[in-house]
Protein backbone atom coordinates (compact mmCIF):
# COMPACT_ATOMS: atom_id res chain seq x y z
CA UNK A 1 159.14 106.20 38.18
CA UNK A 2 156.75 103.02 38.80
CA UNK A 3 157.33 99.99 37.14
CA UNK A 4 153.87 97.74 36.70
CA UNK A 5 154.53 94.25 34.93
CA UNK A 6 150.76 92.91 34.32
CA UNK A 7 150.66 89.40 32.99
CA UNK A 8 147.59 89.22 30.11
CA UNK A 9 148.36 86.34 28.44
CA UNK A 10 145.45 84.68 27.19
CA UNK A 11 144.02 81.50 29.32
CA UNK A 12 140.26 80.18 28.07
CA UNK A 13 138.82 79.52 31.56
CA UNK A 14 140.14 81.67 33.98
CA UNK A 15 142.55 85.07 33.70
CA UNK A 16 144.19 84.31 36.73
CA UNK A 17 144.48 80.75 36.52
CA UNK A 18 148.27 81.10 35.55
CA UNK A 19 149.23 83.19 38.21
CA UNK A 20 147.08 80.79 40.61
CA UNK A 21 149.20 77.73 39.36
CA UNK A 22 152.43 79.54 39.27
CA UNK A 23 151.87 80.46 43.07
CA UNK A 24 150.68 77.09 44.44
CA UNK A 25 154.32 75.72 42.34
CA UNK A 26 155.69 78.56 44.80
CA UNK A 27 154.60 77.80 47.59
CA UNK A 28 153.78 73.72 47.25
CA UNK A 29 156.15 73.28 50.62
CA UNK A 30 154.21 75.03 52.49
CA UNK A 31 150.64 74.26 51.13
CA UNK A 32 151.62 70.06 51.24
CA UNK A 33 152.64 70.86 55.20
CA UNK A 34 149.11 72.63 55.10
CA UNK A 35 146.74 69.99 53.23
CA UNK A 36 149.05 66.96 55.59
CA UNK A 37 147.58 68.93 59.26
CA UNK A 38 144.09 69.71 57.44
CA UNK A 39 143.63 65.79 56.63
CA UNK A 40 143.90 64.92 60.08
CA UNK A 41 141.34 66.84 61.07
CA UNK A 42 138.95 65.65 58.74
CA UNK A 43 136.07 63.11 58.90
CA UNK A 44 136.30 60.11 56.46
CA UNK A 45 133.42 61.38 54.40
CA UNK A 46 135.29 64.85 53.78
CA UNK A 47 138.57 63.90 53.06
CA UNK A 48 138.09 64.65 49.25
CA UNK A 49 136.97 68.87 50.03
CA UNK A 50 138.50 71.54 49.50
CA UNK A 51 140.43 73.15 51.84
CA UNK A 52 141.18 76.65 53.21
CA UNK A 53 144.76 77.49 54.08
CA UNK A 54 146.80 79.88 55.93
CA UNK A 55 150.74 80.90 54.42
CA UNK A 56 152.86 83.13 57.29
CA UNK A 57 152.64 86.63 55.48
CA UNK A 58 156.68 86.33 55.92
CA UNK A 59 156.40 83.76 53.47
CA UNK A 60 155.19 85.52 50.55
CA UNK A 61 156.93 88.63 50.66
CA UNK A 62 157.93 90.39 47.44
CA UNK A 63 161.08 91.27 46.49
CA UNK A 64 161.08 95.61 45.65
CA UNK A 65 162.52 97.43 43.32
CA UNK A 66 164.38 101.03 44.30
CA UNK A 67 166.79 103.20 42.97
CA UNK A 68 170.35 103.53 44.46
CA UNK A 69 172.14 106.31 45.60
CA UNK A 70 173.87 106.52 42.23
CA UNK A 71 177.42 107.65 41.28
CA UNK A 72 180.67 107.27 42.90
CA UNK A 73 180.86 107.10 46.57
CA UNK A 74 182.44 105.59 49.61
CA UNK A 75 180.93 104.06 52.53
CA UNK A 76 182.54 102.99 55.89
CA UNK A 77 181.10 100.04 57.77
CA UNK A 78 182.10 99.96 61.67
CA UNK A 79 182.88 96.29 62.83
CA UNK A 80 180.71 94.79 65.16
CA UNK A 81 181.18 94.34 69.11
CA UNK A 82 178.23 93.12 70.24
CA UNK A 83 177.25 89.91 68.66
CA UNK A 84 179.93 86.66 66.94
CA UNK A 85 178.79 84.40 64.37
CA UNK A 86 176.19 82.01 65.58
CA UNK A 87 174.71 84.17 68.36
CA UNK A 88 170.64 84.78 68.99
CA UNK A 89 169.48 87.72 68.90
CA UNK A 90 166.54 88.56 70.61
CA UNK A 91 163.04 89.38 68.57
CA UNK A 92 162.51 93.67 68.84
CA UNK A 93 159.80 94.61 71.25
CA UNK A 94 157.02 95.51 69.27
CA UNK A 95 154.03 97.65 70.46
CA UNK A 96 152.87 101.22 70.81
CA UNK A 97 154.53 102.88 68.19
CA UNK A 98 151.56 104.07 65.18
CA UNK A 99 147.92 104.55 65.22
CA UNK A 100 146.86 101.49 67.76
CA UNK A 101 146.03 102.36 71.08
CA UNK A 102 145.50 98.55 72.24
CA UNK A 103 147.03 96.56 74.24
CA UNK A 104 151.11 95.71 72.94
CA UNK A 105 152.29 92.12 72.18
CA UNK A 106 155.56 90.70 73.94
CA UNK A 107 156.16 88.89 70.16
CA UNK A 108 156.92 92.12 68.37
CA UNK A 109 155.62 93.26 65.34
CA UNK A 110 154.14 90.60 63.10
CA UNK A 111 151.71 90.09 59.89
CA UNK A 112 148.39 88.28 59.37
CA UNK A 113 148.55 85.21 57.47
CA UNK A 114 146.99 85.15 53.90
CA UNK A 115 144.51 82.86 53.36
CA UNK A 116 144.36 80.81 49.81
CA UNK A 117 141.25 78.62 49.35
CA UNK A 118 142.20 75.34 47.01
CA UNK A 119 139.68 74.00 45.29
CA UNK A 120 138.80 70.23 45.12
CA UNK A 121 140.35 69.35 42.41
CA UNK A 122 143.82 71.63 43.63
CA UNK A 123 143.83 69.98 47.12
CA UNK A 124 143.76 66.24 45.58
CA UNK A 125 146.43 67.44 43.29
CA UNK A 126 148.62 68.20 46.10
CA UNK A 127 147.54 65.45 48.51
CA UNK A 128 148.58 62.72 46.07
CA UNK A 129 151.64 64.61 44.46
CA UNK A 130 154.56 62.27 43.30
CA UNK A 131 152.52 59.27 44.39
CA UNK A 132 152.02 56.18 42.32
CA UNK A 133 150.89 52.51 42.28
CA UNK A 134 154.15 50.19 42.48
CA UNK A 135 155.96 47.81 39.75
CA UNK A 136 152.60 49.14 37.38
CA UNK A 137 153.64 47.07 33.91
CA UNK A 138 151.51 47.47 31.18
CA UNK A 139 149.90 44.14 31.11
CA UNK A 140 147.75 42.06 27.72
CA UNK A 141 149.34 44.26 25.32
CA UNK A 142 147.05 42.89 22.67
CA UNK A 143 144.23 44.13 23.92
CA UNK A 144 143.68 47.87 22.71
CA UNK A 145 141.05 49.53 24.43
CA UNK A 146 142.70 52.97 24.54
CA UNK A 147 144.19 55.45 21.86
CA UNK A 148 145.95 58.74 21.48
CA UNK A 149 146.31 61.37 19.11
CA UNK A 150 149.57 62.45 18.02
CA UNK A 151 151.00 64.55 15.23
CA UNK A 152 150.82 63.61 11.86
CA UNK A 153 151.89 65.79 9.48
CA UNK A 154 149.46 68.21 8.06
CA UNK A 155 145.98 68.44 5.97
CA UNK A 156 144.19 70.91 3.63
CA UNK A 157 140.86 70.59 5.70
CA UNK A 158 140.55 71.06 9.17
CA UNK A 159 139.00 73.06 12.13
CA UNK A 160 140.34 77.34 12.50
CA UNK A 161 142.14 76.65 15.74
CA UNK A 162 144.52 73.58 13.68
CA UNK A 163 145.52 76.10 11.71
CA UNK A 164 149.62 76.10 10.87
CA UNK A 165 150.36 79.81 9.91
CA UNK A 166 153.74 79.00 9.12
CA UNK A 167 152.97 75.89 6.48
CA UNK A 168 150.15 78.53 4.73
CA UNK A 169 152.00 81.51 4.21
CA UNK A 170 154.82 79.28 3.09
CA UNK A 171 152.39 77.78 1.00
CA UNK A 172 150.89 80.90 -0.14
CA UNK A 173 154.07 81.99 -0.67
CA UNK A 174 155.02 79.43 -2.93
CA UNK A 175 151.56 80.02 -5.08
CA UNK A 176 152.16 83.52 -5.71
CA UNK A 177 155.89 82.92 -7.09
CA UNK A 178 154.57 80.56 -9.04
CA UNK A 179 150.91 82.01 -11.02
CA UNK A 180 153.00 85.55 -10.89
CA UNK A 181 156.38 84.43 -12.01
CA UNK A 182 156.13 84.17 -15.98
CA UNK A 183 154.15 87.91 -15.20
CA UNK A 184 157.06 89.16 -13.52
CA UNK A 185 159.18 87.68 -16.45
CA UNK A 186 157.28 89.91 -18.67
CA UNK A 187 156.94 93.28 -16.89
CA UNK A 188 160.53 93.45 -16.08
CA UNK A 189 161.09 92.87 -19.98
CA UNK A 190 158.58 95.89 -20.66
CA UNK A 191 159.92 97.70 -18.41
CA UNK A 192 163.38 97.67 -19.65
CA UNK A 193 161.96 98.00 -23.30
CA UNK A 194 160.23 101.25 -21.75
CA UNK A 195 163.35 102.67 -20.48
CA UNK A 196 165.19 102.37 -23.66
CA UNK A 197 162.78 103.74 -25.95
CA UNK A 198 161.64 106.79 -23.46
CA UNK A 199 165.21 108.34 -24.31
CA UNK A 200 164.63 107.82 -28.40
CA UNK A 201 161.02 108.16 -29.18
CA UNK A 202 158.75 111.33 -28.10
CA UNK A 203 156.40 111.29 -25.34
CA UNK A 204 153.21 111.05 -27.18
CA UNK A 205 154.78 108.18 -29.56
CA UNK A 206 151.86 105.03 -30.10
CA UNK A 207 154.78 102.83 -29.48
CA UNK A 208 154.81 104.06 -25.84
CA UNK A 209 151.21 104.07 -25.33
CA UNK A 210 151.46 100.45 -26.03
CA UNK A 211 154.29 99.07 -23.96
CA UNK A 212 152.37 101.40 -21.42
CA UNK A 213 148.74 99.80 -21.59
CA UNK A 214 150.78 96.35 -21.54
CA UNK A 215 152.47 96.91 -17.99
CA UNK A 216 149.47 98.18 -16.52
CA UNK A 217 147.39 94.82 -18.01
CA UNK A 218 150.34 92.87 -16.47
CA UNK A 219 150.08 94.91 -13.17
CA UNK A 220 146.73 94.40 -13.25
CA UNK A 221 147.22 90.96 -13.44
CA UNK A 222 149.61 90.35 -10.58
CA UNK A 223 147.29 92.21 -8.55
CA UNK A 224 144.30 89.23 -9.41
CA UNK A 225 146.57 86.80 -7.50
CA UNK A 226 145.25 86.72 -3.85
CA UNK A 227 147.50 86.53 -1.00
CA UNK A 228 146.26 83.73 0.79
CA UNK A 229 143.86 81.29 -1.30
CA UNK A 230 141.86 78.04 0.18
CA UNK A 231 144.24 76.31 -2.20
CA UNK A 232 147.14 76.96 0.50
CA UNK A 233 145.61 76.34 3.78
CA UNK A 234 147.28 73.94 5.53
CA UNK A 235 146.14 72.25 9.44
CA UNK A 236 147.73 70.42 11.98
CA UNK A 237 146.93 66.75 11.17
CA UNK A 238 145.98 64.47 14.03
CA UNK A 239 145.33 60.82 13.95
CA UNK A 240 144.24 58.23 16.93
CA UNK A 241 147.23 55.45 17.35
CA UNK A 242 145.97 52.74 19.33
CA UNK A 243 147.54 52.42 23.01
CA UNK A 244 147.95 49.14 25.49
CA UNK A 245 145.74 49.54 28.22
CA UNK A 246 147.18 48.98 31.76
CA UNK A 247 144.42 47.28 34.42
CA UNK A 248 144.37 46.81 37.68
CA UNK A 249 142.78 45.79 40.94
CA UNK A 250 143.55 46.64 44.68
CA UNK A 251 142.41 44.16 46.91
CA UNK A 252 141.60 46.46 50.44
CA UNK A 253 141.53 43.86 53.44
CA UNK A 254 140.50 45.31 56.40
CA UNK A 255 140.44 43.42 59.88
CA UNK A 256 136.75 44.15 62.11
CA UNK A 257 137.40 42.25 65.25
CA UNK A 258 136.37 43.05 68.39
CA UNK A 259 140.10 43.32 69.23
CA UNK A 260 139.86 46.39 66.53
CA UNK A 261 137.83 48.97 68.55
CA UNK A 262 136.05 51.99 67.57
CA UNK A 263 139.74 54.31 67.00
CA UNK A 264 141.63 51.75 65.77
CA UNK A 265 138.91 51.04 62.59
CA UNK A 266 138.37 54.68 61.77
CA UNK A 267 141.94 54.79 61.90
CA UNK A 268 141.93 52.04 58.74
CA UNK A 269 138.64 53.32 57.01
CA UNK A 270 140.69 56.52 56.82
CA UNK A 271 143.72 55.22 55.12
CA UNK A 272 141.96 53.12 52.95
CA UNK A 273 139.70 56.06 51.91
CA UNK A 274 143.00 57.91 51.13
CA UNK A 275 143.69 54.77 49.05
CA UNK A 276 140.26 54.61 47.54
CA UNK A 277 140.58 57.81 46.31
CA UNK A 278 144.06 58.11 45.46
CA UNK A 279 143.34 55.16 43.14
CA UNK A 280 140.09 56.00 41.59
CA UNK A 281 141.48 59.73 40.61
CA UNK A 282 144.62 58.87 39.05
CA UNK A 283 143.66 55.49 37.36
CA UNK A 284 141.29 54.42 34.82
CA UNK A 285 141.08 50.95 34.45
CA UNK A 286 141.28 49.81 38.28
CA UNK A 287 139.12 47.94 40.33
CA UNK A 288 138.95 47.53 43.70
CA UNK A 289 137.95 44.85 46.26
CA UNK A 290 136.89 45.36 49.23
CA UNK A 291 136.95 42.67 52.17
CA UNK A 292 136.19 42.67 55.36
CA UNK A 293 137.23 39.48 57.79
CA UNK A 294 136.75 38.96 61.89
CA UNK A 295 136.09 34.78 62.06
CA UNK A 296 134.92 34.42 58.80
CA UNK A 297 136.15 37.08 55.48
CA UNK A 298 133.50 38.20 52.98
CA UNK A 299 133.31 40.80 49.61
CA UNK A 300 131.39 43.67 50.56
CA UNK A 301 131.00 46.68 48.76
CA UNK A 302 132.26 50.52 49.40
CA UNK A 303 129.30 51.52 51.54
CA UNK A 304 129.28 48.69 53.93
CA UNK A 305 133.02 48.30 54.03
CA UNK A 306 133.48 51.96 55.46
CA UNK A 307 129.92 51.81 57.54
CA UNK A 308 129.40 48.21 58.94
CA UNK A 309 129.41 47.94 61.94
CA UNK A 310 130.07 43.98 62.50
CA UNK A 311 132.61 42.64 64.68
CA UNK A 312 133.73 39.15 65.97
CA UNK A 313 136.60 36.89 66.55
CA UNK A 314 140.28 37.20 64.82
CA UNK A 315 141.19 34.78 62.05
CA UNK A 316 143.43 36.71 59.36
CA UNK A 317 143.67 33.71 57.06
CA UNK A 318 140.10 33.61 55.99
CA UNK A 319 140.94 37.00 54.16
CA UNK A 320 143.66 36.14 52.71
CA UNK A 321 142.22 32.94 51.61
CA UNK A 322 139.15 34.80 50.14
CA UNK A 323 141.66 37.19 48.48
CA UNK A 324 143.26 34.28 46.47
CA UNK A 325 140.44 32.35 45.62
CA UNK A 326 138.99 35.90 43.92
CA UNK A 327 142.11 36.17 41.96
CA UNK A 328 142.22 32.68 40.87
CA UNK A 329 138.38 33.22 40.00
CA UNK A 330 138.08 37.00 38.66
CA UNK A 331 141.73 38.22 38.25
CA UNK A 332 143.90 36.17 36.02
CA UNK A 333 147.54 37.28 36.92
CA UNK A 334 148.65 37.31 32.98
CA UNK A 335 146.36 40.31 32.14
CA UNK A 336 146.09 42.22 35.62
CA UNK A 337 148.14 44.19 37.88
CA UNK A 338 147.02 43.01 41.22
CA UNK A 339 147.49 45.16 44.44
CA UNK A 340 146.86 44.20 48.39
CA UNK A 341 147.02 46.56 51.29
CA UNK A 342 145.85 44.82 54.62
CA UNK A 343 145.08 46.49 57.77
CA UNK A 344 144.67 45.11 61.13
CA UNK A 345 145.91 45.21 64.67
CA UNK A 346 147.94 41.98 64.44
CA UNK A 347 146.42 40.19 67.30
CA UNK A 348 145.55 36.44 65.88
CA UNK A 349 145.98 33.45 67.23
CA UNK A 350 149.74 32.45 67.35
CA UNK A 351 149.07 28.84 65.95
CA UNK A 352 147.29 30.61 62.63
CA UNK A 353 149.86 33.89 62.22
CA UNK A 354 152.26 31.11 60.38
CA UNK A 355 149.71 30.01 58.20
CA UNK A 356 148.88 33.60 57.22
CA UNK A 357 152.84 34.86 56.46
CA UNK A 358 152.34 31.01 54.35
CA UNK A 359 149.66 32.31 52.17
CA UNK A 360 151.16 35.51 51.38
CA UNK A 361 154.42 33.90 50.04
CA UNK A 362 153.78 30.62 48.47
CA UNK A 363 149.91 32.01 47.09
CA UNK A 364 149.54 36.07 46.56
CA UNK A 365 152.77 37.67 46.65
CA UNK A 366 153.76 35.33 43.34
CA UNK A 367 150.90 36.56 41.75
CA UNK A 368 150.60 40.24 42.85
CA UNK A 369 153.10 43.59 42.17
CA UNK A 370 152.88 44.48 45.52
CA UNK A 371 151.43 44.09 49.36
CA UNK A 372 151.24 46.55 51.50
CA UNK A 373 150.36 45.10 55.51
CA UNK A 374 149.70 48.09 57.72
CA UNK A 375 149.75 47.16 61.89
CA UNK A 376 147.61 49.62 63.59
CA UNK A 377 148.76 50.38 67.31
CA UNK A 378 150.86 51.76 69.51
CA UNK A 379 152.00 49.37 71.81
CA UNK A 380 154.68 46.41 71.33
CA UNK A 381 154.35 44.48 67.70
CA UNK A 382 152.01 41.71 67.65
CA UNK A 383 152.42 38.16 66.61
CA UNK A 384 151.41 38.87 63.12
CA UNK A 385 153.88 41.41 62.57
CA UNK A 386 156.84 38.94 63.29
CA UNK A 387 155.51 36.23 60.86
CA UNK A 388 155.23 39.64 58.51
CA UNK A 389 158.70 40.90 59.25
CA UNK A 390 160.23 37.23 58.00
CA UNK A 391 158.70 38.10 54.57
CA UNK A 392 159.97 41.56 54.16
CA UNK A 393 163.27 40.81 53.78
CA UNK A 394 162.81 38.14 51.39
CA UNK A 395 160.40 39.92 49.05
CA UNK A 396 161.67 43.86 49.66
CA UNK A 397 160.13 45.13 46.10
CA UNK A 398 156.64 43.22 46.29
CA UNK A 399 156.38 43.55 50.13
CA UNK A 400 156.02 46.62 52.89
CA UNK A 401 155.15 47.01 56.47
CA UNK A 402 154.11 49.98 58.47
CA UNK A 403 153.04 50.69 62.13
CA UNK A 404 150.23 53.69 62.50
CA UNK A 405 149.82 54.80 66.16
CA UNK A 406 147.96 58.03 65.68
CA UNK A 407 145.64 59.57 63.05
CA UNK A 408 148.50 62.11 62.27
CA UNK A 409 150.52 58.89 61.00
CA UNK A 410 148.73 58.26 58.28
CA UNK A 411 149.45 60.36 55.58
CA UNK A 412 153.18 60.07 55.99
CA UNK A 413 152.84 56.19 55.92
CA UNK A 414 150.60 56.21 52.81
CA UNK A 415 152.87 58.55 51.02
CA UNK A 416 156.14 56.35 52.00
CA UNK A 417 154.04 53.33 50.93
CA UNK A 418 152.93 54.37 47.58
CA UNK A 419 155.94 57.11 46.89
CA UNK A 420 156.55 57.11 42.85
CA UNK A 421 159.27 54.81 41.85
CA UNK A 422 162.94 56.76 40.64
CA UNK A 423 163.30 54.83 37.55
């Protein structure tokens, strides 16, 4: 006997939507491992496509049902003298056996991977799982600019699909007892009356006739109340309450100096394109600033802060400086959540690296939930990151550091930077 379970529960868009979600829950380990290697492989421009992913066929095998032998029985199992706990053993030589007349493989006997194609919207899901903006506080809560709906009670107009089955027929319910009760009252009386006078008068007796015409005007009666009337229709009642709105801005700071060459830039235009997007997707209300500083720092916008190509000399101040002056200009602290991440190779000129860890801790980290300073390269820490290091001990919930080497380093340090909070 075969066994077939098919799932048809209803979904509006797709049929197998449900089954899609319930196997990318499955299987999230390995399809994060899978979106982390595709990323790095990407250019900056296509980080937010889809993606196209292989799962080991191991991976996804089904358990099967089977019957057992059945009944009573015994079974002897012979011990084993050939391997101990904790041994190897060897992979079976796979090969000729079946219909294939190719050349064997030395791996043994294996299956094709199954390919699952994630949509844009599924790989961003996945890419920016458990992630979220530190020490967010909901900030001006008198200014309402947002609203829900939630669950008022319930209302005798309304759309079909508010419909509460359970408050109508109660309703409806309730009507009926109510129009049909002093009916009831009366039949039951006739029909007793009927009963007792069947055994004493004759059949054909007027007296019957009439108690007889009067229960089938009373049955007639009942039968005039409907079921379900427009009087008893009752809907799911929602109203808008208004909610705080939460804003913020991320200030992006991102060092061009010729010390920065051509790997070490796309290296930062990458991870602040993860940032870009992580932030855009999951937020409303943010803004985001985008600087760009060699000598001397200035605002640009999102096309010619991932595209320019201008380079010169190394001051980090002037960013930071630029960065502070925008708050104190744009970004009043009392009403927004302000954000920094700064990326640079943290060559600058030793006399100016004190000035800069000065800035961050006397000027923005006061006024800003956190800063995140990432040091791109892969040789011995610079001069900035000691002033840096002096700061992250001081200010450990507003302030992070992290080195990037390679390419492949920067989704685990974005995802350790901006990891949601256990609260």
């Amino acid at each position: 006997m075969t066994v077939r379970i098919i799932d048809r529960r209803f979904d509006s868009k797709h049929k197998s939507s449900v089954n899609r979600g319930r196997f990318i829950d499955r299987f999230k380990g390995q399809i994060r491992k899978a979106v982390s290697d595709a990323i790095n492989k990407r250019g900056i421009r296509d980080l937010d496509n889809g993606e196209k992913i292989g799962i080991p066929g191991k991976d996804i095998a089904e358990p099967q049902f089977q019957h057992g032998q059945g009944g009573v029985w015994e079974t002897v199992r012979p011990g084993n003298d050939r391997f101990s706990t904790g041994d190897q053993v060897e992979r079976p030589k796979g090969g000729g056996a079946g219909q294939g007349k190719g050349q064997a493989s030395p791996d043994g006997e294996g299956l094709d991977e199954f390919l699952f194609t994630l949509t844009k919207e599924e790989f961003l899901d996945i890419f920016f799982d458990e992630l979220a903006l530190p020490n967010l506080i909901k900030q001006q809560l008198a200014h309402i600019e947002q609203y829900r709906r939630v669950r008022a009670g319930y209302t005798q107009n309304g759309v079909p699909t508010n419909i509460n089955l359970t408050r109508t027929m109660r309703g409806a319910a309730g009507r009926r007892i109510a129009v049909g009760g002093p009916y009831a009252a009366q039949l039951r009386a006739l029909l007793i009356e009927l009963g007792e006078k069947e055994t004493l008068l004759a059949e054909d007796d007027p007296e019957l006739e009439h108690l007889r015409r009067e229960i089938a005007r009373l049955h007639a009666k009942m039968d005039k109340v409907p079921f379900v009337d427009t009087f008893d229709l009752r809907y799911n009642n929602r109203i808008r309450v208004p909610q705080p709105s939460t804003q913020a801005v991320m200030f992006c700071l991102l060092d061009v100096s010729g010390s920065m060459d051509e790997e070490r830039k796309n290296i930062a235009k990458r991870f602040f394109m993860l940032l870009y997007l992580f932030l855009t997707r999951n937020y409303e209300r943010i803004e985001v600033v985008f600087i760009r500083h060699h000598t001397v720092a200035n605002e640009v916008d999102e096309d010619e802060f991932f595209t320019s190509r201008e380079s010169g000399g190394t001051v980090v101040s002037s960013a930071l400086a630029l960065m502070y002056k925008i708050i104190d200009k744009r970004y009043p602290s009392s009403i927004w959540n302000i954000y920094g991440a700064q990326a640079s190779d943290g060559d600058n000129w030793n006399n100016l690296s004190s000035h800069c860890r000065d800035l961050l801790e006397q000027k923005l980290l006061p006024l800003t939930q956190y800063f995140a300073y990432i040091e791109i390269t892969d040789g011995p820490a610079q001069n900035l990151w000691d002033e840096y290091a002096k700061l992250e001990t001081a200010h450990a919930n507003h302030f992070a550091m992290r080195r990037i080497a390679t390419v492949a380093d920067i989704y685990p340090v974005f995802r350790d930077l901006f990891k949601r909070q256990q609260v």
